[in-house]
N, C-alpha and C. Protein backbone atom coordinates (compact mmCIF):
# COMPACT_ATOMS: atom_id res chain seq x y z
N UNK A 1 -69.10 6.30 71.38
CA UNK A 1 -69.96 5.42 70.63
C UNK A 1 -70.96 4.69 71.51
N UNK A 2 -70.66 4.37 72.92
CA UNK A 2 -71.43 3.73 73.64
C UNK A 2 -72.73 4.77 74.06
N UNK A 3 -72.69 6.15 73.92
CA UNK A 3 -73.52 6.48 74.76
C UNK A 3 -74.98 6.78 72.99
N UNK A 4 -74.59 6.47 72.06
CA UNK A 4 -74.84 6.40 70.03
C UNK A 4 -75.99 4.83 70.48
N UNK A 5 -75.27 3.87 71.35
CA UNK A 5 -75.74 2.70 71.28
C UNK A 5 -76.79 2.34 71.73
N UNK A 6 -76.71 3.31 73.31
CA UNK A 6 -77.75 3.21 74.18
C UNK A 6 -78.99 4.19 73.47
N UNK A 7 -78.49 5.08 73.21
CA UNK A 7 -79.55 5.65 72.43
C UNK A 7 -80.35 5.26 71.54
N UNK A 8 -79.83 4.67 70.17
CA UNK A 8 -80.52 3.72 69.47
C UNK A 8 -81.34 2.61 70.12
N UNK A 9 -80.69 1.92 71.19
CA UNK A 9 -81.67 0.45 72.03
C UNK A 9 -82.69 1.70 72.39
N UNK A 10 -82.78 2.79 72.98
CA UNK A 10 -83.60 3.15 74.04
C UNK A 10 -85.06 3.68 72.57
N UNK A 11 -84.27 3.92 71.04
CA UNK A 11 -85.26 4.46 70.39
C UNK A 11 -86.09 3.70 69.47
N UNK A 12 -85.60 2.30 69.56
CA UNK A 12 -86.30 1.37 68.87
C UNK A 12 -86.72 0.22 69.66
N UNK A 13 -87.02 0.79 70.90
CA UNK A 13 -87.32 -0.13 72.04
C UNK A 13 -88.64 0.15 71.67
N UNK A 14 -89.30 0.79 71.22
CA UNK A 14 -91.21 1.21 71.37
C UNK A 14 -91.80 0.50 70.15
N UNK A 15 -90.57 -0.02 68.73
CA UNK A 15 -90.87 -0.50 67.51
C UNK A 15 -91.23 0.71 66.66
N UNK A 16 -90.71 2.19 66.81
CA UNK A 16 -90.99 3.37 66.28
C UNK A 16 -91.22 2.78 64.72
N UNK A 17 -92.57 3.89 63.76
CA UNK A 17 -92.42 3.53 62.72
C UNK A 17 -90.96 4.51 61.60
N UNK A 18 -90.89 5.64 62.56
CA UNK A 18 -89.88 6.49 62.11
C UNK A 18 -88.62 6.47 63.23
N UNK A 19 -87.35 6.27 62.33
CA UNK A 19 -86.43 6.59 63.40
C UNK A 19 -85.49 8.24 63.07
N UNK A 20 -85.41 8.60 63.71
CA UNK A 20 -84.80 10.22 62.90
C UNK A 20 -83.28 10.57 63.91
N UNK A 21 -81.99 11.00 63.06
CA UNK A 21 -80.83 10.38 63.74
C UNK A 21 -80.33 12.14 62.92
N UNK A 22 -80.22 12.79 63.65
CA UNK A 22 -79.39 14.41 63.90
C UNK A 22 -77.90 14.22 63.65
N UNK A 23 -77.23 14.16 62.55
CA UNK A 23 -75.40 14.46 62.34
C UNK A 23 -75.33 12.65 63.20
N UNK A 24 -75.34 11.43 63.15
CA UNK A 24 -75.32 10.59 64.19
C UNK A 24 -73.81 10.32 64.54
N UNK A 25 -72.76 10.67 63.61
CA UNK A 25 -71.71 10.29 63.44
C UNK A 25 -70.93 11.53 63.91
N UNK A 26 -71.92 13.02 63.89
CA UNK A 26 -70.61 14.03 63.82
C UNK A 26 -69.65 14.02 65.16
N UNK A 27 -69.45 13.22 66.78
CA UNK A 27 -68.36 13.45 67.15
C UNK A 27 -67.76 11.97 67.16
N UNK A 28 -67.93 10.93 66.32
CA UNK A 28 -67.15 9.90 66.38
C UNK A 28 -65.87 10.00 65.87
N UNK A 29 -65.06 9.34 66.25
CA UNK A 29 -64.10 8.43 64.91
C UNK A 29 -64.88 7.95 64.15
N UNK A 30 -63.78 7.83 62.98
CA UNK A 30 -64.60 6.74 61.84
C UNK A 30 -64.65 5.36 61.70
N UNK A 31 -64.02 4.68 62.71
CA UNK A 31 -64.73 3.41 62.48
C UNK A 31 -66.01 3.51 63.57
N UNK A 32 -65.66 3.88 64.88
CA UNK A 32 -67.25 3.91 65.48
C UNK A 32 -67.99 4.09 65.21
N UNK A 33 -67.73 5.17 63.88
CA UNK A 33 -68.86 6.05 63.35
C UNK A 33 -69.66 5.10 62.43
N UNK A 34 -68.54 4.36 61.93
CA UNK A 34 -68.96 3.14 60.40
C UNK A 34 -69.90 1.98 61.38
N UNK A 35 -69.38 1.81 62.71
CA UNK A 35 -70.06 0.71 63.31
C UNK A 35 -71.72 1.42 63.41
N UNK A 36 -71.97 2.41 64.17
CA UNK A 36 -73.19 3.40 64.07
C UNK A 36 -73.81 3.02 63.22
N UNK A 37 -73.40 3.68 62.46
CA UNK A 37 -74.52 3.64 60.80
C UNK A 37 -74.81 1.85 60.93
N UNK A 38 -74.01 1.60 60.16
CA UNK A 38 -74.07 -0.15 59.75
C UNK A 38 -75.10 -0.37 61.13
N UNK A 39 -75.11 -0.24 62.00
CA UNK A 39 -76.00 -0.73 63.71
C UNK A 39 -77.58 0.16 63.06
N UNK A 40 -77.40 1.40 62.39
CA UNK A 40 -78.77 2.35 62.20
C UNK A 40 -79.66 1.08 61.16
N UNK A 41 -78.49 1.00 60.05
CA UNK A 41 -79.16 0.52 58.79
C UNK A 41 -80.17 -1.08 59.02
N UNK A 42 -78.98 -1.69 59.84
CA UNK A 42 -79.72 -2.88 60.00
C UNK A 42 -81.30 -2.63 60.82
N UNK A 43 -80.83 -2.09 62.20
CA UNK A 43 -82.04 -1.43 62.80
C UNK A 43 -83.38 -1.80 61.45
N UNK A 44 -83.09 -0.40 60.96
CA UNK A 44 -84.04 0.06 59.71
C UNK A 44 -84.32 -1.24 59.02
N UNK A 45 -83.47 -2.00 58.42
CA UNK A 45 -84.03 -3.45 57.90
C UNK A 45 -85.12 -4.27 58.53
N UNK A 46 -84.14 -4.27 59.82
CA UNK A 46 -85.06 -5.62 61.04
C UNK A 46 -86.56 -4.70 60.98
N UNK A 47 -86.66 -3.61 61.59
CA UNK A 47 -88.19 -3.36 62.35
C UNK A 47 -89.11 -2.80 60.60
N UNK A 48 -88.09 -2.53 59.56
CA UNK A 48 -88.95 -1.90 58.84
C UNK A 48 -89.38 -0.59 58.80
N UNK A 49 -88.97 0.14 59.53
CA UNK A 49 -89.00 1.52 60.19
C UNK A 49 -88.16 2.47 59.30
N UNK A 50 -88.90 3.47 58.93
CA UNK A 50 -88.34 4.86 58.24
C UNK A 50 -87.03 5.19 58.61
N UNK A 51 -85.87 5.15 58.29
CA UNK A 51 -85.09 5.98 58.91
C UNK A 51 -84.53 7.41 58.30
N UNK A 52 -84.43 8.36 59.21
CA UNK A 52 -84.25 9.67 58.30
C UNK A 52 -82.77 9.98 58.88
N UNK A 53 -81.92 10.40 58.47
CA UNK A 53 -80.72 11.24 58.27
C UNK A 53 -80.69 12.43 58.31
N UNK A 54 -79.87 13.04 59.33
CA UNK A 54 -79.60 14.89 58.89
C UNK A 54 -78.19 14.53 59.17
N UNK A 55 -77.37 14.82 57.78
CA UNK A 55 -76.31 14.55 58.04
C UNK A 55 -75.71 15.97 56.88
N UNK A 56 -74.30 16.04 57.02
CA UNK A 56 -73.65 17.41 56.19
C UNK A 56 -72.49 15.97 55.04
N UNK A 57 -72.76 14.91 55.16
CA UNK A 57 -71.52 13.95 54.58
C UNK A 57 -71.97 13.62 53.69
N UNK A 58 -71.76 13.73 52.50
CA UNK A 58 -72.61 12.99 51.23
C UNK A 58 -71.91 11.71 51.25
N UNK A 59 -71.18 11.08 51.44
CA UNK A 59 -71.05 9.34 51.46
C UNK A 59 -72.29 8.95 52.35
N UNK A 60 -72.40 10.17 53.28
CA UNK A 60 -73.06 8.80 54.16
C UNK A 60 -74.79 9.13 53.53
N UNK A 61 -75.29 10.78 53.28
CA UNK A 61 -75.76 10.48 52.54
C UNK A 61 -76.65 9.51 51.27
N UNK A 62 -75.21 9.44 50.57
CA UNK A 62 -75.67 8.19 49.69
C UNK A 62 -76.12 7.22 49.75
N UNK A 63 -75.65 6.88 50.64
CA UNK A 63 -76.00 5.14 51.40
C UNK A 63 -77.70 4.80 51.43
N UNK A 64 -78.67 6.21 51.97
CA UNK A 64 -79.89 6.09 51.71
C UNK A 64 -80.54 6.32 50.43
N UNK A 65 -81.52 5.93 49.99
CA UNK A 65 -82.50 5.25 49.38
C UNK A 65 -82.43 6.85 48.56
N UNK A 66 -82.79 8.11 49.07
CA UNK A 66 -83.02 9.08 48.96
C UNK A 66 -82.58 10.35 49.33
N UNK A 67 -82.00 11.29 48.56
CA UNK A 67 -81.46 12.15 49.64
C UNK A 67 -81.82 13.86 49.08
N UNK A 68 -82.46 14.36 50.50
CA UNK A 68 -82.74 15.69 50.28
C UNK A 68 -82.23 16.72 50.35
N UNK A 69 -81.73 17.45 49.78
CA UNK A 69 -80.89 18.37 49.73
C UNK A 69 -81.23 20.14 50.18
N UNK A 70 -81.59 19.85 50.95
CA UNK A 70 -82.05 21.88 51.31
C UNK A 70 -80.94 23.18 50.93
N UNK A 71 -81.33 24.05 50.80
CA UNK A 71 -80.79 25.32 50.48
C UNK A 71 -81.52 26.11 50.96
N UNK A 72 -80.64 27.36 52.15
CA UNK A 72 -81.37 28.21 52.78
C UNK A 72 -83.09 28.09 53.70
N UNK A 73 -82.84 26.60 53.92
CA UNK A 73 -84.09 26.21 54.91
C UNK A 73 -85.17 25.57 54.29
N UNK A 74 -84.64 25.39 52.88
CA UNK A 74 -85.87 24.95 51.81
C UNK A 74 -85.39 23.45 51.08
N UNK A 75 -86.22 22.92 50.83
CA UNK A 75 -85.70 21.52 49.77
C UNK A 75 -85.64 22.10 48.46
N UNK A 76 -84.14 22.10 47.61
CA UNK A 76 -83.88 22.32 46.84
C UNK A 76 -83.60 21.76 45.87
N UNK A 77 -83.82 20.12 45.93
CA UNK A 77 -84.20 19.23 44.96
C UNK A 77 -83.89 17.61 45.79
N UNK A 78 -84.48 17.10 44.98
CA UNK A 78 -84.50 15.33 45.35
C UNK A 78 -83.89 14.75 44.81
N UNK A 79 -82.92 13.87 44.93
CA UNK A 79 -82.17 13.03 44.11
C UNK A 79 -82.34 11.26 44.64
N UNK A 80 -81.83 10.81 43.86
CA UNK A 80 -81.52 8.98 44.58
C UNK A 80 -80.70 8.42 45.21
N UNK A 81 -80.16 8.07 45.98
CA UNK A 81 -79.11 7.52 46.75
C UNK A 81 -78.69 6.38 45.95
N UNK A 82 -77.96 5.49 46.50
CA UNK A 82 -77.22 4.39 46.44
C UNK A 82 -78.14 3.32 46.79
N UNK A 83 -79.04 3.90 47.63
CA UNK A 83 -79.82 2.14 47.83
C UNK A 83 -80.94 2.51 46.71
N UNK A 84 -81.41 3.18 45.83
CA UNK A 84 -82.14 3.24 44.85
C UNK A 84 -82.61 1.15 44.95
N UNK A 85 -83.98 1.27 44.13
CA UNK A 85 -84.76 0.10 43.89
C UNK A 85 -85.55 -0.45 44.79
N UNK A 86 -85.81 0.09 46.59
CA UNK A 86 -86.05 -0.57 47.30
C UNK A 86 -87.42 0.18 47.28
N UNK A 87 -88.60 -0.01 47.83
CA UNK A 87 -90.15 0.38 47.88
C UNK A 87 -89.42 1.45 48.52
N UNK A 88 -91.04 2.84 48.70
CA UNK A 88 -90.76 4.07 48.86
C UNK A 88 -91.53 3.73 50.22
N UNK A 89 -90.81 3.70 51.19
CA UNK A 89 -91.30 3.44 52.28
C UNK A 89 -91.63 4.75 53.21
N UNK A 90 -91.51 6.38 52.31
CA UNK A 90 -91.82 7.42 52.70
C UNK A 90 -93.46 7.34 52.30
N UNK A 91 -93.72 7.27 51.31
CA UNK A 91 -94.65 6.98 50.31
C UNK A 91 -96.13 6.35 51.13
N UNK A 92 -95.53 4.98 51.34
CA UNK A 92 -96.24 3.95 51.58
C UNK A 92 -96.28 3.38 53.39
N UNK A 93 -97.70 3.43 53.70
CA UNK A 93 -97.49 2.90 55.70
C UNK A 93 -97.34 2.03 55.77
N UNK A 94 -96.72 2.17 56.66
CA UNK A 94 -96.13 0.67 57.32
C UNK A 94 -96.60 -0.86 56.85
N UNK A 95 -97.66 -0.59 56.78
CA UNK A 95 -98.84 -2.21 56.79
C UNK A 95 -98.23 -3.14 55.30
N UNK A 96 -97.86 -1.73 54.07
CA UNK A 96 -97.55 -1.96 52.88
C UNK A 96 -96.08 -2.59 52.38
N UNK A 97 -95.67 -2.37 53.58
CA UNK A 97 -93.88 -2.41 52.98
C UNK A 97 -93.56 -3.50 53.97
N UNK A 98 -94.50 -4.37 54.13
CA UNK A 98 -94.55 -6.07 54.58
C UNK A 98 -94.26 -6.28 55.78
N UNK A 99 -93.98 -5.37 56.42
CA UNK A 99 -93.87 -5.27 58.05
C UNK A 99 -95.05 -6.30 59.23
N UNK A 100 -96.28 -5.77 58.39
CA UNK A 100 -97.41 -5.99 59.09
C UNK A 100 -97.67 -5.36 60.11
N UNK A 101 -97.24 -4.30 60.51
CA UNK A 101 -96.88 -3.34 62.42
C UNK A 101 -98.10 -2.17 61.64
């Protein structure tokens, strides 16, 4: 988990407007793994910054706003997550979704 941590400080050290996080959890335990995320999400709150998911876990999944579902290398439909209601911050730049960056 420590080497999950340094990585995140080292990727939101620049104020990225996108953060993009590959399986982030696949060799944790699950509470390190729960600390991760919960450490991604806030991230994503504080700077305002996109965060994208490639994950195979539909809980964790859910948790975002939005979730894309591919089949055979293709997006095979769009659905809503669990954080549904919040601005489409895919949608809309940065300047809009009150950041001011």
């Amino acid at each position: 988990g420590q080497q999950q941590r340094v990585a995140l400080a080292r990727a939101v050290a620049g104020n990225p407007q996108i953060l993009l996080a590959d399986e982030p959890t696949g060799n944790l335990d699950q509470a390190t793994g729960a600390q991760i995320i919960s450490l991604m999400f806030a991230l994503r709150e504080r700077s305002g910054a996109t965060l994208m998911l490639i994950t195979h876990d539909p809980a964790l999944a859910g948790l975002c706003d939005r979730v894309v579902h591919l089949r055979d290398g293709k997006i095979d439909r769009i659905t809503p997550g669990a954080a549904t209601g919040k601005p489409d911050v895919i949608a809309q730049p940065r300047a809009q979704t009150g950041t001011g960056n």
